[in-house]
C-alpha atoms as a PDB file:
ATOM      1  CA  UNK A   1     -35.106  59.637 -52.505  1.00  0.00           C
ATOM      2  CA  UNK A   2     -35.949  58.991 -49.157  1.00  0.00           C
ATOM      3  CA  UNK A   3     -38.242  61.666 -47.474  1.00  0.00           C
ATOM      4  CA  UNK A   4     -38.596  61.968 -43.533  1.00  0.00           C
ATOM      5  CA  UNK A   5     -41.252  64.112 -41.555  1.00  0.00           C
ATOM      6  CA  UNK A   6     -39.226  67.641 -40.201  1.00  0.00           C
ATOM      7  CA  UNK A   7     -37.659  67.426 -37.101  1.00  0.00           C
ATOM      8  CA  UNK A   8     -36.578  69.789 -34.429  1.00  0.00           C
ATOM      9  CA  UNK A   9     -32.970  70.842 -34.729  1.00  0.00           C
ATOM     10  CA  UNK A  10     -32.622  70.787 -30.832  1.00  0.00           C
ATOM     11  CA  UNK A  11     -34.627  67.266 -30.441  1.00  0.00           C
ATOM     12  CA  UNK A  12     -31.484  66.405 -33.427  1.00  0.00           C
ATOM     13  CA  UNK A  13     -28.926  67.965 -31.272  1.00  0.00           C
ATOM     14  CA  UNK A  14     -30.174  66.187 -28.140  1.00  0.00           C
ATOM     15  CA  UNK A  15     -30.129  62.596 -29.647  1.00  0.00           C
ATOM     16  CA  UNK A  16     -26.952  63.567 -30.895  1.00  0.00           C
ATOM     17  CA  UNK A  17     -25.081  64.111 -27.833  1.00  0.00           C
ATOM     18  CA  UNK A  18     -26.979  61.224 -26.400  1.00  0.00           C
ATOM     19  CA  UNK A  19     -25.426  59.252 -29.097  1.00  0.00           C
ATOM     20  CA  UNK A  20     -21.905  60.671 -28.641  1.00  0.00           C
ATOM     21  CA  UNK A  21     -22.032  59.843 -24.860  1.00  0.00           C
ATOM     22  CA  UNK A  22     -23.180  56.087 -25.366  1.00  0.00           C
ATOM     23  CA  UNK A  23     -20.060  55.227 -28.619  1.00  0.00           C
ATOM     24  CA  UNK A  24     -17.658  57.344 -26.340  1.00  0.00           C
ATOM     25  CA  UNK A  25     -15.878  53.741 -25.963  1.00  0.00           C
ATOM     26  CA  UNK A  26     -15.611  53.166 -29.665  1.00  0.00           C
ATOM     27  CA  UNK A  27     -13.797  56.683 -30.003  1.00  0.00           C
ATOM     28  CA  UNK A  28     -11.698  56.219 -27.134  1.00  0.00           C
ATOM     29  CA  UNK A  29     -10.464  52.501 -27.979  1.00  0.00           C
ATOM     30  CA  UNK A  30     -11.564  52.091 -31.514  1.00  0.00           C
ATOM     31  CA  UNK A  31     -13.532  49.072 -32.936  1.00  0.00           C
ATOM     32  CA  UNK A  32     -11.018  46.423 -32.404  1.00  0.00           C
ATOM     33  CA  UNK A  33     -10.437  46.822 -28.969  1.00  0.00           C
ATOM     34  CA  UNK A  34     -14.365  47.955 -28.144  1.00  0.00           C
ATOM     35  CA  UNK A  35     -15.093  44.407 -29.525  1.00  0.00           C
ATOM     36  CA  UNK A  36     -12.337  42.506 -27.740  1.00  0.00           C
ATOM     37  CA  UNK A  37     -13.228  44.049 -24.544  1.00  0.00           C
ATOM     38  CA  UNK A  38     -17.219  43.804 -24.931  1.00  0.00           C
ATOM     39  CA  UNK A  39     -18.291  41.256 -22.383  1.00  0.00           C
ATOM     40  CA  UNK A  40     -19.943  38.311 -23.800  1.00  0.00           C
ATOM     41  CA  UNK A  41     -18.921  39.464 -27.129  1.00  0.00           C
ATOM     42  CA  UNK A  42     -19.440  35.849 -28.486  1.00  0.00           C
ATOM     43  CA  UNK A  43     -22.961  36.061 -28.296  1.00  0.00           C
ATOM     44  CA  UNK A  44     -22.985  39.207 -31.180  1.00  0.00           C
ATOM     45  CA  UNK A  45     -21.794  36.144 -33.534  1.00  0.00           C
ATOM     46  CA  UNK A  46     -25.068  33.779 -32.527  1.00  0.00           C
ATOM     47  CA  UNK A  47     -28.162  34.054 -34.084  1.00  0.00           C
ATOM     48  CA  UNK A  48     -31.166  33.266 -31.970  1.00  0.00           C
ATOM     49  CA  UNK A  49     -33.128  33.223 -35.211  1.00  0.00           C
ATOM     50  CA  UNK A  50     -33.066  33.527 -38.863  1.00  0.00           C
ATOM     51  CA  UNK A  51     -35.499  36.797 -38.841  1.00  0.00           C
ATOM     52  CA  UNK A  52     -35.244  38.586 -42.342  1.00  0.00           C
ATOM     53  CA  UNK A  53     -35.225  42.260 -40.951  1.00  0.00           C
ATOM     54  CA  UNK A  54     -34.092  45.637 -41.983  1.00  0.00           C
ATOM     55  CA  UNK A  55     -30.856  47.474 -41.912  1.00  0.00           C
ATOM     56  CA  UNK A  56     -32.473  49.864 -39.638  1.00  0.00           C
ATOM     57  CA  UNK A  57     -30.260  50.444 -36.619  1.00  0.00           C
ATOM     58  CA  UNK A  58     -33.486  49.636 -34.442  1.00  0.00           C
ATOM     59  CA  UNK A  59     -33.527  46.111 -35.261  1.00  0.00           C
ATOM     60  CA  UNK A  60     -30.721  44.537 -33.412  1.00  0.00           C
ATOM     61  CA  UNK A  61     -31.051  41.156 -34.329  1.00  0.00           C
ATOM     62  CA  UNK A  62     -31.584  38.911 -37.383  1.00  0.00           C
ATOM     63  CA  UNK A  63     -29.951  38.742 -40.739  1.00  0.00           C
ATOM     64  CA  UNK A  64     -30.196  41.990 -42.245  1.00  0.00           C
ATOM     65  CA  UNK A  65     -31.237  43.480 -45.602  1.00  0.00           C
ATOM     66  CA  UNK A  66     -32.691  46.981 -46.570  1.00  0.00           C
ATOM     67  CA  UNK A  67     -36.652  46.290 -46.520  1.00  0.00           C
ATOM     68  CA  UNK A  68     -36.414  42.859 -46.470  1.00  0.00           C
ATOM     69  CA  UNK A  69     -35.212  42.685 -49.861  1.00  0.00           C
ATOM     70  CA  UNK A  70     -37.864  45.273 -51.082  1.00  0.00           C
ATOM     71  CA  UNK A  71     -35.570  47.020 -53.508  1.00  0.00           C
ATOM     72  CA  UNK A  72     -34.277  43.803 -55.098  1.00  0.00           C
ATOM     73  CA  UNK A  73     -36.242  42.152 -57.797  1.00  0.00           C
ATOM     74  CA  UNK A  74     -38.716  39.277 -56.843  1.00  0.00           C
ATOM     75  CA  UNK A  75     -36.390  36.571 -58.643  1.00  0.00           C
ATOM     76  CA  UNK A  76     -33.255  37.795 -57.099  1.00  0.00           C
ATOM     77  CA  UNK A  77     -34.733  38.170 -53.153  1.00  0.00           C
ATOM     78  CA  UNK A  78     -37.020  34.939 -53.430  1.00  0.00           C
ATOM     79  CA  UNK A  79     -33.719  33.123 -54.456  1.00  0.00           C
ATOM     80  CA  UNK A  80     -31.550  34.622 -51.619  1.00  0.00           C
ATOM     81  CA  UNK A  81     -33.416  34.471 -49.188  1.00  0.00           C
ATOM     82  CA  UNK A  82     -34.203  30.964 -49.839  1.00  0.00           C
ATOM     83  CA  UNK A  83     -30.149  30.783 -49.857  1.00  0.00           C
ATOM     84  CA  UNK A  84     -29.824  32.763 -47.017  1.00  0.00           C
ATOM     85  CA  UNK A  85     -31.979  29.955 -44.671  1.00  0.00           C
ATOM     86  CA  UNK A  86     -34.624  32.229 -43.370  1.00  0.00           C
ATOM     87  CA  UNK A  87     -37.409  31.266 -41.334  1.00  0.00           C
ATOM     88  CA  UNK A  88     -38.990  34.451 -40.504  1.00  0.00           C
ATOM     89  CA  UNK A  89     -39.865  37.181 -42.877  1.00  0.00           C
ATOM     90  CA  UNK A  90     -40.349  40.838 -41.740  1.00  0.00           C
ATOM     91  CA  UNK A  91     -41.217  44.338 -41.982  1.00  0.00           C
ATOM     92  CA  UNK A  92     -41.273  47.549 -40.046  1.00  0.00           C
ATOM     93  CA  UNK A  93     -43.364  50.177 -39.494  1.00  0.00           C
ATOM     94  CA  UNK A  94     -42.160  53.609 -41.626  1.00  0.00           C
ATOM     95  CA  UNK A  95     -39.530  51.834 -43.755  1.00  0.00           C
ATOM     96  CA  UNK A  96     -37.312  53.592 -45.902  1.00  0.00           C
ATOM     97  CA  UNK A  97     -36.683  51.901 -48.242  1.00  0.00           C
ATOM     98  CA  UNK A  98     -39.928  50.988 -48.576  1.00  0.00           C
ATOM     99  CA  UNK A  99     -40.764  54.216 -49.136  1.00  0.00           C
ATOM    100  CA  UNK A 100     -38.160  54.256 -51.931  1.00  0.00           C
ATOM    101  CA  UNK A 101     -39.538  51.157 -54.286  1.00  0.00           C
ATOM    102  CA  UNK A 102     -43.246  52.854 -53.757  1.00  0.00           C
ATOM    103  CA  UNK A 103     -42.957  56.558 -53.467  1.00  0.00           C
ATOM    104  CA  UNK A 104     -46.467  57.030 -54.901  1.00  0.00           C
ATOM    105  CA  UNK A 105     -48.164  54.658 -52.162  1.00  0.00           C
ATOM    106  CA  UNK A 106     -50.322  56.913 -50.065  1.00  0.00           C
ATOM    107  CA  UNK A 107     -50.067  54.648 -47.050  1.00  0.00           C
ATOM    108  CA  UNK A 108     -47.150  52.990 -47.001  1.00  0.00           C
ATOM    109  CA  UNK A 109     -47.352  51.022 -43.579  1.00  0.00           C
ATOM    110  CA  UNK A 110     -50.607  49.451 -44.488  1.00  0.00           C
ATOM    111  CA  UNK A 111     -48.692  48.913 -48.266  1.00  0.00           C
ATOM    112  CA  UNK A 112     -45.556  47.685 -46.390  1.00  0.00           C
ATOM    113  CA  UNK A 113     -47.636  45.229 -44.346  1.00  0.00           C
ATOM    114  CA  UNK A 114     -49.657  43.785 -47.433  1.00  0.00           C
ATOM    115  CA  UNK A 115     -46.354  43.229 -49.843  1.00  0.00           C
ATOM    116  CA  UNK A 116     -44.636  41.444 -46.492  1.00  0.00           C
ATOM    117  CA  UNK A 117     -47.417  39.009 -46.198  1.00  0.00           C
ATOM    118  CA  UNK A 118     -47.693  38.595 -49.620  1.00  0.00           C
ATOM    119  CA  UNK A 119     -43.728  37.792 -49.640  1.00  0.00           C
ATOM    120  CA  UNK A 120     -43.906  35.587 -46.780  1.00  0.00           C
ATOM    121  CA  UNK A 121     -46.357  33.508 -48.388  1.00  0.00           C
ATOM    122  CA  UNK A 122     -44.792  33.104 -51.164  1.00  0.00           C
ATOM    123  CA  UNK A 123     -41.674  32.145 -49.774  1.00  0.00           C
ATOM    124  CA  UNK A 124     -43.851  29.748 -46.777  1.00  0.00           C
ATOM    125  CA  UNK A 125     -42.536  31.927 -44.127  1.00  0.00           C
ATOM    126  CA  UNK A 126     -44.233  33.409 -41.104  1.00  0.00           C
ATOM    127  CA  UNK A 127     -44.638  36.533 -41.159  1.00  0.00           C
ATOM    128  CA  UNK A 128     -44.043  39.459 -38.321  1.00  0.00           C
ATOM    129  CA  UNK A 129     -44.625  43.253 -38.620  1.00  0.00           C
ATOM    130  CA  UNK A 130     -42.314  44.929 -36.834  1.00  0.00           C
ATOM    131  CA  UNK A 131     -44.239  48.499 -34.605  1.00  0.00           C
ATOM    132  CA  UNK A 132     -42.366  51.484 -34.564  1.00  0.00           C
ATOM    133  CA  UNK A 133     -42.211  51.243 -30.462  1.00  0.00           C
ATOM    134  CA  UNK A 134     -40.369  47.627 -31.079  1.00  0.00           C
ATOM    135  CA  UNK A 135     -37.444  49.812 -32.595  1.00  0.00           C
ATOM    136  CA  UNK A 136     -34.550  50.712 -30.428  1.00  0.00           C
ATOM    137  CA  UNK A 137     -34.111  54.159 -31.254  1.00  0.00           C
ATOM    138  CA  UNK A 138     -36.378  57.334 -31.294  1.00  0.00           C
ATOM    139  CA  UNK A 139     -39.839  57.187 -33.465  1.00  0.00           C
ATOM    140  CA  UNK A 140     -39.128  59.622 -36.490  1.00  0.00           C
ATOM    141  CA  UNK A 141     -34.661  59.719 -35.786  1.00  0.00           C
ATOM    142  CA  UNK A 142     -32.159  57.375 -37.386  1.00  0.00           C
ATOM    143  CA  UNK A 143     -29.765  57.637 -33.953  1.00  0.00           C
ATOM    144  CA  UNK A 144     -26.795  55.552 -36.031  1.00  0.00           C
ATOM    145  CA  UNK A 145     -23.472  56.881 -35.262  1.00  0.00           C
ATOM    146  CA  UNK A 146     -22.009  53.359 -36.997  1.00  0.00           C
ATOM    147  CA  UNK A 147     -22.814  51.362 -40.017  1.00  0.00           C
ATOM    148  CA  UNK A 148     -21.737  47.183 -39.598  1.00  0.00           C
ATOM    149  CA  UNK A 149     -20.853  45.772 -42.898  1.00  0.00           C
ATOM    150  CA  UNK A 150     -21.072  42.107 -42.132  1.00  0.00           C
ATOM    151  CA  UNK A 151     -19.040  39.389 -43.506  1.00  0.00           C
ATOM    152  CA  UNK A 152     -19.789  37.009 -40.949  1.00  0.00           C
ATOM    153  CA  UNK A 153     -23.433  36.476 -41.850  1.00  0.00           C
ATOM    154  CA  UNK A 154     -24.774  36.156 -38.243  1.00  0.00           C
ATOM    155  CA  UNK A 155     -23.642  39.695 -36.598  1.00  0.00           C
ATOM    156  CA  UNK A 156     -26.615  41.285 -33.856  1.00  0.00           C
ATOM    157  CA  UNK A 157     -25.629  44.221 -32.195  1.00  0.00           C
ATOM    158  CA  UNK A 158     -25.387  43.506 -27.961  1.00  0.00           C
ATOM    159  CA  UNK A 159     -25.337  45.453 -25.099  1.00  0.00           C
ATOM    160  CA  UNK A 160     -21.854  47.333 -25.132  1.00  0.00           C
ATOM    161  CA  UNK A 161     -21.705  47.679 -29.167  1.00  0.00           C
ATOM    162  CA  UNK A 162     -22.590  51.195 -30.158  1.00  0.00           C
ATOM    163  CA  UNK A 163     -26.565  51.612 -32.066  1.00  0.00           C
ATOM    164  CA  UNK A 164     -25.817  50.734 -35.987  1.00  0.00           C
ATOM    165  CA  UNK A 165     -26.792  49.776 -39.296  1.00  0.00           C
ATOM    166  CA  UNK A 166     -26.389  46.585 -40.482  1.00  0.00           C
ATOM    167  CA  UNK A 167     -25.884  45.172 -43.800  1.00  0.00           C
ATOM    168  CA  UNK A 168     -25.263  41.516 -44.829  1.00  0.00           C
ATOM    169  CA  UNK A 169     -22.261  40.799 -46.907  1.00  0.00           C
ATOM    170  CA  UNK A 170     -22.157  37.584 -46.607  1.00  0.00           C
ATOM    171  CA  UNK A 171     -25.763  36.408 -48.026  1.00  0.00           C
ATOM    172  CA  UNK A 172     -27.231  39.318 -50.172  1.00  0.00           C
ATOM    173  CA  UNK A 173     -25.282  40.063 -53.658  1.00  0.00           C
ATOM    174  CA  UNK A 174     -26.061  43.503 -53.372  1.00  0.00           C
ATOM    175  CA  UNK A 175     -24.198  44.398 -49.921  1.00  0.00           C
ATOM    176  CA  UNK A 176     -21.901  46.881 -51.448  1.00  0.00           C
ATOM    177  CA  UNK A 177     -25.166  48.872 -53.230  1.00  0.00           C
ATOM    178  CA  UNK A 178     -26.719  48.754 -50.260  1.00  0.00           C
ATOM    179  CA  UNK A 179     -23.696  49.962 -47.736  1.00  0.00           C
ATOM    180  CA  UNK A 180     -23.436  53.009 -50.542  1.00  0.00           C
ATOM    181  CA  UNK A 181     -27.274  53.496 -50.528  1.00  0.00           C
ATOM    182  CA  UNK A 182     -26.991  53.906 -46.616  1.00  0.00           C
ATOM    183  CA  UNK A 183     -24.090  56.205 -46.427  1.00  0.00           C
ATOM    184  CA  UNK A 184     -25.756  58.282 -48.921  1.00  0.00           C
ATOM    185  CA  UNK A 185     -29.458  58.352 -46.788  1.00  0.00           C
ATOM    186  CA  UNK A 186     -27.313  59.028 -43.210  1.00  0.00           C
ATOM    187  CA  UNK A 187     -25.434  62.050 -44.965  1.00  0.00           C
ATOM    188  CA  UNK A 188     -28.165  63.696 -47.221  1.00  0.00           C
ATOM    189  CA  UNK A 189     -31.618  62.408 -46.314  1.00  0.00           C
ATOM    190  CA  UNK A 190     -32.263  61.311 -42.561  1.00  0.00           C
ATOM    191  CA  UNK A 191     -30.214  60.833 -39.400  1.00  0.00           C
ATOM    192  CA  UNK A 192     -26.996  62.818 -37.917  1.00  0.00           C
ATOM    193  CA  UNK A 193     -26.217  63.722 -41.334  1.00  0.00           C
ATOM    194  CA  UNK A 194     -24.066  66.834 -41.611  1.00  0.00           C
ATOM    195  CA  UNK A 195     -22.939  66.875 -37.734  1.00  0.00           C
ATOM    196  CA  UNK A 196     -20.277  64.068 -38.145  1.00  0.00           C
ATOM    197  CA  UNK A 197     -17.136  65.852 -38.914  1.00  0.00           C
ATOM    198  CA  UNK A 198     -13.550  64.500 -38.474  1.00  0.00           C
ATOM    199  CA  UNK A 199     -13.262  64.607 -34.663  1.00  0.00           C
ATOM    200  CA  UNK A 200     -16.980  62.771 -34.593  1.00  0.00           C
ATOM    201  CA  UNK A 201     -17.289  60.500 -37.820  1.00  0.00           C
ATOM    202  CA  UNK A 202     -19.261  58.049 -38.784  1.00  0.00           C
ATOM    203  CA  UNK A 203     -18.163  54.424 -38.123  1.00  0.00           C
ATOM    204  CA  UNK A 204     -17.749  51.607 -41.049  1.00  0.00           C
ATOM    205  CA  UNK A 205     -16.828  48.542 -38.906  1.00  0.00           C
ATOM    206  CA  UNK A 206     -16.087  45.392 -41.298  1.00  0.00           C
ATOM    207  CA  UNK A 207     -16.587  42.608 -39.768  1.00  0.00           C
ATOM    208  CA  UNK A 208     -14.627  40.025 -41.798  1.00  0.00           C
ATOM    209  CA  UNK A 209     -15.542  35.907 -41.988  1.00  0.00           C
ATOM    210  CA  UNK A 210     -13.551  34.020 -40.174  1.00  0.00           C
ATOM    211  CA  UNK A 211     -12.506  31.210 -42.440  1.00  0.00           C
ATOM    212  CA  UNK A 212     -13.987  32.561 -45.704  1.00  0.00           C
ATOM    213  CA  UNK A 213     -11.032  34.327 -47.862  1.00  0.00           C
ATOM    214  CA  UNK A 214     -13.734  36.303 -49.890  1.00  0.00           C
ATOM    215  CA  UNK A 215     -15.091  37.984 -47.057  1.00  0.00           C
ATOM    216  CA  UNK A 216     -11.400  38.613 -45.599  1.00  0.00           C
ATOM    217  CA  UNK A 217     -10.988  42.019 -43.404  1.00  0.00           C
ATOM    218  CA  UNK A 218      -8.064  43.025 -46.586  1.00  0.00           C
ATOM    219  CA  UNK A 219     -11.405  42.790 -49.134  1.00  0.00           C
ATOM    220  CA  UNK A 220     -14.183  44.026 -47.297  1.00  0.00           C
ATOM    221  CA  UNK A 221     -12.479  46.825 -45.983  1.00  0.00           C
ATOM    222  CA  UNK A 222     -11.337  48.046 -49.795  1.00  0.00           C
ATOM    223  CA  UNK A 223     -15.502  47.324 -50.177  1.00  0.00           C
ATOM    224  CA  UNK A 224     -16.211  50.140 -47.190  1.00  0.00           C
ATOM    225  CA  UNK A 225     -13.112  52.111 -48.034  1.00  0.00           C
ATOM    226  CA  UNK A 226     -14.721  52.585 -51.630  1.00  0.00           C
ATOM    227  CA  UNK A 227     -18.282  53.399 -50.809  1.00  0.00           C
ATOM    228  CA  UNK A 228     -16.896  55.566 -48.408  1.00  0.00           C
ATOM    229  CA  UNK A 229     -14.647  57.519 -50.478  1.00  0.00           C
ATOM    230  CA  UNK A 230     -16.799  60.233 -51.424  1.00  0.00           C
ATOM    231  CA  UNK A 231     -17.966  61.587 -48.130  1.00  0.00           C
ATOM    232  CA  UNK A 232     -14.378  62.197 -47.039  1.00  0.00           C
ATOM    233  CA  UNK A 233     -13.436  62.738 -43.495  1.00  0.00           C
ATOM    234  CA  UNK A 234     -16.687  62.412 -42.027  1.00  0.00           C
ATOM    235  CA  UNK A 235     -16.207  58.475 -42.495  1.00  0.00           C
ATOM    236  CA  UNK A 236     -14.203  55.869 -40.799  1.00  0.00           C
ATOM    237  CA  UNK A 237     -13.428  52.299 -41.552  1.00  0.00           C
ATOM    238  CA  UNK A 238     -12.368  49.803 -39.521  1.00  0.00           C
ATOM    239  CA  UNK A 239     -11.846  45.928 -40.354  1.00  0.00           C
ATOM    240  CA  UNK A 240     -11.936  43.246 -38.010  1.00  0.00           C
ATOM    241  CA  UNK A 241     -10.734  39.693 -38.417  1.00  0.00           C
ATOM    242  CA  UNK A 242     -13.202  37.710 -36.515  1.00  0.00           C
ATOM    243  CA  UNK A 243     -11.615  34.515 -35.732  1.00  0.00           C
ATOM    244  CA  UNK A 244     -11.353  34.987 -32.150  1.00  0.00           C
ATOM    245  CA  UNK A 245     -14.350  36.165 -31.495  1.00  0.00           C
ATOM    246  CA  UNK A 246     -16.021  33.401 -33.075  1.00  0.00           C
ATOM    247  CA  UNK A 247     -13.653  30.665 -32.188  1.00  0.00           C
ATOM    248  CA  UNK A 248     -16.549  28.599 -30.439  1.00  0.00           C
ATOM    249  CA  UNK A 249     -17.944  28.220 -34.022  1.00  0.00           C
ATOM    250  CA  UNK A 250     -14.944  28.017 -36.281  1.00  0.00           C
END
């Protein structure tokens, strides 16, 4: 279980209507039409780099996967990642789910940088350590009012698109654990938590591939429907079929 430091309910409430003012689009239009009228929306579908980074909605860029793959086992992650084509290997300061696979570490963002390094040699990647002031949202607040669950592989969040998690469908085998992980941490352990209600949810955009009928909007929008299921109301999913957007590459 994921532990954050207390924080005051008015700094909470502040960064929440903060939030609610910047994904006032996505509410009015809904995801489908926020992403066809995004300028430049292209460019959310182009990877500038194959950076292994968090699902932290700080880290807008990169290919995505809950502590770089921390909570996997070394077999597994070595042999995705490899998959996966990365050239950068990552970690960031305060990590969750680092904080998960060593809850007994006394000082986890020394720990956090030492496993990286060691993972990033093993794999013959550079490595980067990602500061806390690099993140785009508030120090000790997840600020996530959506959570991306991306088929597509190559999805960065771009000015217009609302703050959100992101998790990989498309090159880590355990997306759907991980979407369900992060629902449960947003509505029990850090973040917004129990102020989404049905007139302010929580967003679960699919982003389907465009050509790839396993990672269709029909199937990974059952995937987000399911882990979504038990939170109720609080929760909604939208599917997108990306093959406009990313007609350049298709």
């Amino acid at each position: 279980m994921i532990t954050a430091s207390p924080i005051a309910e008015e700094t909470v409430r502040a960064e929440w209507e903060s939030a609610l003012v910047g994904a006032a689009k996505l509410k009015e239009r809904g995801a489908k039409r926020l992403f066809n009228s995004t300028p430049n929306i292209e460019q959310a579908f182009v990877l500038k780099g194959r950076s292994l980074v968090c699902v932290d909605e700080g880290i807008a860029y990169g290919i995505h996967l809950p502590g770089s793959g921390v909570l996997m086992s070394t077999d597994q992650r070595r042999a995705e990642i490899k998959n996966a084509g990365i050239e950068e290997f990552t970690t960031h300061e305060n990590c969750g789910a680092f904080r998960m696979a060593f809850p007994n570490e006394t000082n986890p963002n020394q720990a956090c940088q030492e496993w990286g390094r060691r993972e990033a040699d093993a794999l013959g990647l550079p490595y980067r350590h990602i500061n806390v002031g690099e993140l785009d949202r508030p120090p000790e607040l997840h600020t996530a009012l959506v959570a991306y669950y991306d088929g597509t592989g190559v999805f960065n969040r771009i000015p217009g698109l609302p703050r959100g998690f992101v998790i990989s469908r498309k090159h880590f085998s355990t997306a759907k654990e991980d979407l369900e992980l992060r629902l449960m941490n947003i509505f029990r352990n850090f973040g917004f938590g129990k102020l989404f209600t049905r007139e302010n949810p929580l967003y679960l955009i699919a982003l389907a591939h465009p050509t790839d009928p396993s990672l269709s909007a029909k199937i990974l929008e059952a995937e987000a429907r399911h882990a979504a299921a038990g939170y109720g109301a609080p929760v909604r999913v939208e599917a997108i079929r990306t093959n406009w957007l990313m007609r350049s590459q298709v």
